[in-house]
N, C-alpha and C. Protein backbone atom coordinates (compact mmCIF):
# COMPACT_ATOMS: atom_id res chain seq x y z
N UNK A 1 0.83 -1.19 0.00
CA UNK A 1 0.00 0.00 0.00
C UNK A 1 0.87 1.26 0.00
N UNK A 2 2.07 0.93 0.95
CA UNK A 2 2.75 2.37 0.80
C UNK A 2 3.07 2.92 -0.59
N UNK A 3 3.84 1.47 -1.08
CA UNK A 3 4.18 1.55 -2.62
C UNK A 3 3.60 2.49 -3.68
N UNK A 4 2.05 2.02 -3.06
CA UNK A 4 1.46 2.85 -3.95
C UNK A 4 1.70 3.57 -4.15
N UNK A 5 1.00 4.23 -2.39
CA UNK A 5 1.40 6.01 -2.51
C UNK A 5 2.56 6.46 -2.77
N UNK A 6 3.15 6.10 -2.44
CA UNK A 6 4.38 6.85 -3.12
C UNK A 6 4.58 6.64 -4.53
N UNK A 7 4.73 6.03 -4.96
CA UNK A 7 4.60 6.11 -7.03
C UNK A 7 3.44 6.96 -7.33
N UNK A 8 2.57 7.21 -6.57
CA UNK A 8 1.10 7.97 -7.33
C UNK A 8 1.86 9.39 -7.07
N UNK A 9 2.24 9.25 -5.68
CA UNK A 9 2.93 10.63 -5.55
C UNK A 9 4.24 11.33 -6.37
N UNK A 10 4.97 10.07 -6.45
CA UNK A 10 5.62 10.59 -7.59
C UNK A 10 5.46 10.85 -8.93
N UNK A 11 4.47 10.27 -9.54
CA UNK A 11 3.84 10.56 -10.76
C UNK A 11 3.09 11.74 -11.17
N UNK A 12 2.69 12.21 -9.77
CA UNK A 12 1.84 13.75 -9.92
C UNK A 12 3.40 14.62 -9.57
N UNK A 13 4.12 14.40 -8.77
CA UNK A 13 5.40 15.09 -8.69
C UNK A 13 5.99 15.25 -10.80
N UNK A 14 6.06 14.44 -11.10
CA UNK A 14 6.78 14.19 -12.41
C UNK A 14 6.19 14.63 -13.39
N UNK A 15 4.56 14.69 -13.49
CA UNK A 15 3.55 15.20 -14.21
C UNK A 15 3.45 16.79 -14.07
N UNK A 16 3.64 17.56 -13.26
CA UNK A 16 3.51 18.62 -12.58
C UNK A 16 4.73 19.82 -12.95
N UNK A 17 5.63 19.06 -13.76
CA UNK A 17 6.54 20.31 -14.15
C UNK A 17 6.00 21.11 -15.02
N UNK A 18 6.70 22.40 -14.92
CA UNK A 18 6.04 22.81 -15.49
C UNK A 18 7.40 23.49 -17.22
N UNK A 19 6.82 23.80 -18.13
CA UNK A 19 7.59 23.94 -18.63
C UNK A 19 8.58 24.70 -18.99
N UNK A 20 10.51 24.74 -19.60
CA UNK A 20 10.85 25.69 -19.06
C UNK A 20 10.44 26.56 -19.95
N UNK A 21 10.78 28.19 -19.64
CA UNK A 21 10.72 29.20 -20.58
C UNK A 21 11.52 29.30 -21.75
N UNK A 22 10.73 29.58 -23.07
CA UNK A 22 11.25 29.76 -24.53
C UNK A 22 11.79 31.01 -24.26
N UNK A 23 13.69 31.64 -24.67
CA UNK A 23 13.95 32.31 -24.47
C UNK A 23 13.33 33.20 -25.89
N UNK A 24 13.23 34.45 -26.09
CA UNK A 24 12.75 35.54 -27.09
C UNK A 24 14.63 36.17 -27.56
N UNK A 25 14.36 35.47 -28.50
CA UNK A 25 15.62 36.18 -28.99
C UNK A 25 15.54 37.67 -30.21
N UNK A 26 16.29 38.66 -29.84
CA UNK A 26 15.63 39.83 -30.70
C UNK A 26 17.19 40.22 -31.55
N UNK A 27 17.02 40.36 -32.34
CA UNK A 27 18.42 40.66 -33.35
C UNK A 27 18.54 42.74 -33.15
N UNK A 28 19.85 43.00 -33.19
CA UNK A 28 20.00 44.64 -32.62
C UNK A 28 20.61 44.73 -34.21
N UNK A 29 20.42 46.22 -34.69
CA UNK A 29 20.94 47.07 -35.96
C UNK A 29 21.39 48.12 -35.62
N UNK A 30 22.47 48.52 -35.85
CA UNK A 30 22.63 49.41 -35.53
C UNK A 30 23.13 50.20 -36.46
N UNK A 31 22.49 51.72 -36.83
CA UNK A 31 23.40 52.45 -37.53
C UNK A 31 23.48 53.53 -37.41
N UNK A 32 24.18 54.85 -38.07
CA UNK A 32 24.11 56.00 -37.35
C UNK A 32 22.69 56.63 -37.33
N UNK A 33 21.96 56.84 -37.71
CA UNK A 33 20.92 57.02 -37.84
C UNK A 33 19.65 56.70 -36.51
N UNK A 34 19.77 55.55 -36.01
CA UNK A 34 19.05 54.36 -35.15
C UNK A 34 19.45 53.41 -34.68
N UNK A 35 19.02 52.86 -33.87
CA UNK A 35 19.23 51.66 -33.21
C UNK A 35 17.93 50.34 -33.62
N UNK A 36 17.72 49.49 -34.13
CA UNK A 36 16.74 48.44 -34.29
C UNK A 36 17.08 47.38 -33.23
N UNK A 37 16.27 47.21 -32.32
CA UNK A 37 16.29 45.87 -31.50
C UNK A 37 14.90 44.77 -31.81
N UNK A 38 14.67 44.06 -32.64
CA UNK A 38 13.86 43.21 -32.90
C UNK A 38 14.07 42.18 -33.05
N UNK A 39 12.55 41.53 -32.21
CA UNK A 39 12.46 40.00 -32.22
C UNK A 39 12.90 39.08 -33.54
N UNK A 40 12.94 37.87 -33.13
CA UNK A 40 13.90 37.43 -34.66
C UNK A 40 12.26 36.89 -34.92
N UNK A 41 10.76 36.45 -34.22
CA UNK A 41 10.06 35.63 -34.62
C UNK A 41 9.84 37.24 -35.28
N UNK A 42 8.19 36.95 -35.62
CA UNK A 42 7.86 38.11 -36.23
C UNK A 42 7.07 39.13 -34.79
N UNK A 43 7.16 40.48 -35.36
CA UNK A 43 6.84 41.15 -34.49
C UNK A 43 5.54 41.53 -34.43
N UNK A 44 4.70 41.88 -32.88
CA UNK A 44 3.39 42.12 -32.93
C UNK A 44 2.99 43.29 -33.46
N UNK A 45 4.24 44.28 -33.34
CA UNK A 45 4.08 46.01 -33.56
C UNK A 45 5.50 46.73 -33.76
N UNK A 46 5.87 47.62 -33.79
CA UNK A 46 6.86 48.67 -34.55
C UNK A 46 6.83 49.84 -33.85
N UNK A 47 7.46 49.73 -32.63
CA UNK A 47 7.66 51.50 -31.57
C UNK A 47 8.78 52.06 -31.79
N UNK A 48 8.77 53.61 -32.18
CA UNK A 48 9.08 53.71 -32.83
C UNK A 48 9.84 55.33 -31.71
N UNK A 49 11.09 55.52 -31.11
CA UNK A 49 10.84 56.38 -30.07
C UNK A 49 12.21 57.32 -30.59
N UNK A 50 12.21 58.70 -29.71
CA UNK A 50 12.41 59.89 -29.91
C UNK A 50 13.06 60.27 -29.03
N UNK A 51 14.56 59.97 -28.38
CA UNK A 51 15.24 60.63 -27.30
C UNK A 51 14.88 62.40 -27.53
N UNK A 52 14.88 62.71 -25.93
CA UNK A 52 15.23 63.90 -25.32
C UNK A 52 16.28 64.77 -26.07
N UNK A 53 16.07 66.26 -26.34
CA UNK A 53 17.05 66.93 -27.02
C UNK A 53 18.84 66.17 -26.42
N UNK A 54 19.36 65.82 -27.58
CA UNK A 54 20.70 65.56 -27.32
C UNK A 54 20.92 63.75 -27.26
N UNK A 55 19.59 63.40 -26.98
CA UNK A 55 19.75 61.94 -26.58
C UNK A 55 20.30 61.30 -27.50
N UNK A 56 21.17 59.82 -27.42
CA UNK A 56 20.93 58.99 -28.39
C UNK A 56 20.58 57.91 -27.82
N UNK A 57 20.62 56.78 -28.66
CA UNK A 57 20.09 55.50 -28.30
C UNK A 57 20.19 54.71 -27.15
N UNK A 58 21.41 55.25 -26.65
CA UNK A 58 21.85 54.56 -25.44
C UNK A 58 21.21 55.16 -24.33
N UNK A 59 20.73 56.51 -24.83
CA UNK A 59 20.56 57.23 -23.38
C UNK A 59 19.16 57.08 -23.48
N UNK A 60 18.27 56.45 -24.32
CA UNK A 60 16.90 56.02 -24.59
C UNK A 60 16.94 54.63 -23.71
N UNK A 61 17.42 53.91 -24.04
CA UNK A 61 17.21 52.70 -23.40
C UNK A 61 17.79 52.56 -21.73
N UNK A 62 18.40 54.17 -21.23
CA UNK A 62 18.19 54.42 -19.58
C UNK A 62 17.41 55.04 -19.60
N UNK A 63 17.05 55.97 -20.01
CA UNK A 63 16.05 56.47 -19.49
C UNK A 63 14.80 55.98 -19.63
N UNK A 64 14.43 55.09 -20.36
CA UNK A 64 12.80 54.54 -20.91
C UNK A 64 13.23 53.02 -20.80
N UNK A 65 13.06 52.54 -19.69
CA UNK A 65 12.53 50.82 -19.36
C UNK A 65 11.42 50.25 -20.21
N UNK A 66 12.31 50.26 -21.06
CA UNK A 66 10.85 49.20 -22.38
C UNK A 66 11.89 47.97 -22.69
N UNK A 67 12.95 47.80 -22.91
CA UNK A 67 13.26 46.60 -23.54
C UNK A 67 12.76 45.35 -22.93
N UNK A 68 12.73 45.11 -21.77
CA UNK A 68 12.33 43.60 -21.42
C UNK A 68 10.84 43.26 -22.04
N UNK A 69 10.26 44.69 -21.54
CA UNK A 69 8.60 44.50 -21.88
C UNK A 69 8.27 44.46 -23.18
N UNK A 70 9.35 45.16 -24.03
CA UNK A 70 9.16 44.84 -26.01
C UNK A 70 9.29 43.97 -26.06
N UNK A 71 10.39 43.26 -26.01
CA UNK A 71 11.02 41.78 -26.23
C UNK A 71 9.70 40.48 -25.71
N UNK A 72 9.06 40.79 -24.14
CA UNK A 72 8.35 39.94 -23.94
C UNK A 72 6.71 40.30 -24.53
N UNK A 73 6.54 41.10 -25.27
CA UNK A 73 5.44 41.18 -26.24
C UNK A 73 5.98 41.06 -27.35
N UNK A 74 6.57 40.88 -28.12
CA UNK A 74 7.11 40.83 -29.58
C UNK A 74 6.84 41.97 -30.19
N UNK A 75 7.83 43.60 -29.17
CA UNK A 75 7.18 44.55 -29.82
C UNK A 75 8.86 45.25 -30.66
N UNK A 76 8.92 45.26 -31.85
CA UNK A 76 10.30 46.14 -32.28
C UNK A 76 10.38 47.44 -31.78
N UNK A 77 11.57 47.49 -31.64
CA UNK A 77 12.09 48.89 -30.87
C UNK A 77 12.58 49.84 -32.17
N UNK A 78 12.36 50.78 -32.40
CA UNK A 78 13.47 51.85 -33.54
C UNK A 78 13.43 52.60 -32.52
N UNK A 79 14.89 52.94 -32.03
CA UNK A 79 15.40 54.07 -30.86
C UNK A 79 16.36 54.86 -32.06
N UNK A 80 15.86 56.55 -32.20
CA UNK A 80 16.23 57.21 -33.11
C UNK A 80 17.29 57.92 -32.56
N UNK A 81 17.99 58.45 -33.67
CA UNK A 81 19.46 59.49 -33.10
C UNK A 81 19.19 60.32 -34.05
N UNK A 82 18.08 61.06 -33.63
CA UNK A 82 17.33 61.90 -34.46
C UNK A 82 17.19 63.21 -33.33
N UNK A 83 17.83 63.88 -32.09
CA UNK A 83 17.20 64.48 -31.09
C UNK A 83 18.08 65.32 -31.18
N UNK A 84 18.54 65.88 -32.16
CA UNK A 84 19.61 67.74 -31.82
C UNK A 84 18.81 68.33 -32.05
N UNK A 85 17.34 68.34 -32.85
CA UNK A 85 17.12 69.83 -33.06
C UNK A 85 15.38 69.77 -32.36
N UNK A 86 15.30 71.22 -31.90
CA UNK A 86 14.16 71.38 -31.36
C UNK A 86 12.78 71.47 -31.87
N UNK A 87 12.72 71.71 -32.86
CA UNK A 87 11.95 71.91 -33.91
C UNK A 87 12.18 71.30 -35.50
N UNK A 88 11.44 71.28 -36.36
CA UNK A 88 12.06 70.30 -37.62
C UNK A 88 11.32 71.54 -38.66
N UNK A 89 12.37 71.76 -39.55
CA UNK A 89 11.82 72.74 -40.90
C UNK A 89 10.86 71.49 -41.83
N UNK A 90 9.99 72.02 -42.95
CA UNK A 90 9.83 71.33 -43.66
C UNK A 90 9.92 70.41 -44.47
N UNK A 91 11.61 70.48 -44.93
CA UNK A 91 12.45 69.73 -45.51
C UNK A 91 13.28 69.04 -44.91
N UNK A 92 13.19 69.25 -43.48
CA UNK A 92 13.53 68.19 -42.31
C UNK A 92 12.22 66.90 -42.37
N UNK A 93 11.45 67.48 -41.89
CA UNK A 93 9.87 66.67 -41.72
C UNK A 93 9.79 65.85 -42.75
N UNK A 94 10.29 66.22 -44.29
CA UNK A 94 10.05 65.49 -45.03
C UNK A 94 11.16 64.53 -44.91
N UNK A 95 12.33 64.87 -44.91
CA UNK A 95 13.51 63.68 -44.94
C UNK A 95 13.72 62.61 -43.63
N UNK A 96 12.74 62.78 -42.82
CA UNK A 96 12.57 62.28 -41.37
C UNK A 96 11.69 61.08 -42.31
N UNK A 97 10.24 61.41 -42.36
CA UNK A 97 9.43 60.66 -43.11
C UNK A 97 10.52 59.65 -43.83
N UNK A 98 10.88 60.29 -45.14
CA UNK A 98 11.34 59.05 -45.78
C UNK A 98 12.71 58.37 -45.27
N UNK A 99 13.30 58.42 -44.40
CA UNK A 99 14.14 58.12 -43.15
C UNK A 99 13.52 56.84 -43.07
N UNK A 100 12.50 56.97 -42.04
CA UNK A 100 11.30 56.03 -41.74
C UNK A 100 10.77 55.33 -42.70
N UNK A 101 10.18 55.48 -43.68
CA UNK A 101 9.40 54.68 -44.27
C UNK A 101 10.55 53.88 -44.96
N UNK A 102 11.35 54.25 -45.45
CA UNK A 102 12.61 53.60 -46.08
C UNK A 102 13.40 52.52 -45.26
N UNK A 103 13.65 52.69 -43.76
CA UNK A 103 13.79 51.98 -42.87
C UNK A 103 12.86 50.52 -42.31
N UNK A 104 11.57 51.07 -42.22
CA UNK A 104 10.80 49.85 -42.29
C UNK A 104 10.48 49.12 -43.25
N UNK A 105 10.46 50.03 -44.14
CA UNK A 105 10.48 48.65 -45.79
C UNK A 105 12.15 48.08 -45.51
N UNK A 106 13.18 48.27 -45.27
CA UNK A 106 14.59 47.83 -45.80
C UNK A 106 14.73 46.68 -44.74
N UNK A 107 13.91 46.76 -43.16
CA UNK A 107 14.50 46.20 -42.43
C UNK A 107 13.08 45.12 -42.16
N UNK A 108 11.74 45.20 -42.97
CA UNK A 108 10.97 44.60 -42.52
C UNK A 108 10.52 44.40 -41.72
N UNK A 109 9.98 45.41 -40.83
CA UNK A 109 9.45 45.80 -39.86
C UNK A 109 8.13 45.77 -40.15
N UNK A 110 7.31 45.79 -38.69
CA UNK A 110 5.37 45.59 -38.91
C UNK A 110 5.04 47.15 -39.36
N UNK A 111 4.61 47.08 -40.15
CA UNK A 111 3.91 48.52 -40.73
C UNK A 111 2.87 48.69 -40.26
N UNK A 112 2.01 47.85 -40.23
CA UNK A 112 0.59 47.59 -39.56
C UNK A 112 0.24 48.14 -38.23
N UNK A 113 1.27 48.06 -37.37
CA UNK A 113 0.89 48.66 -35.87
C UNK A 113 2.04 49.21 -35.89
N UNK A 114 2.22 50.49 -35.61
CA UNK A 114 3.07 51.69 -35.76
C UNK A 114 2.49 52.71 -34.44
């Protein structure tokens, strides 16, 4: 009888793991321009962020605690080195745009949720 219990008990012991965690692996780009940190599966969305006058990428990812939480939603990061000027002329605004759009078509990024 003990036998039993104990094999039943070990069988719910052995049954009961649980499984380990799939690590999220995200591939980094880097160029002067930006930083890309994205998931290698495909991504749920495309954030897309703007350091503080002067910032660059590095000083985005202290000051703004998002990477664990992108990575564990499958969300891509574009951290820009886009922050010297305070204001953008027209022909800034426009070369920003195609900056961007040129970037997510080249690097295949989700267009869809932006």
């Amino acid at each position: 009888m003990k036998n039993i219990a104990i094999l039943i008990i070990l069988t719910i012991l052995i049954s009961c793991k649980s499984e380990p965690k799939k690590e999220l692996k995200t591939e980094t780009i880097i160029t002067d321009n930006f930083e890309i940190i994205n998931p290698i599966e495909n991504s749920k969305a495309t954030l897309i962020l703007f350091g503080g006058f002067g910032e660059k990428p590095a000083d985005i990812k202290r000051e703004f605690k998002i990477l664990d939480s992108a990575k564990k939603n499958k969300i891509c990061l574009v951290l820009m080195n886009y922050s010297d000027k305070i204001w953008l002329l027209d022909n800034e605004k426009k070369d920003l745009a195609k900056l961007l759009q040129n970037t997510l078509k080249k690097y295949n990024l989700n267009r869809e949720e932006i």
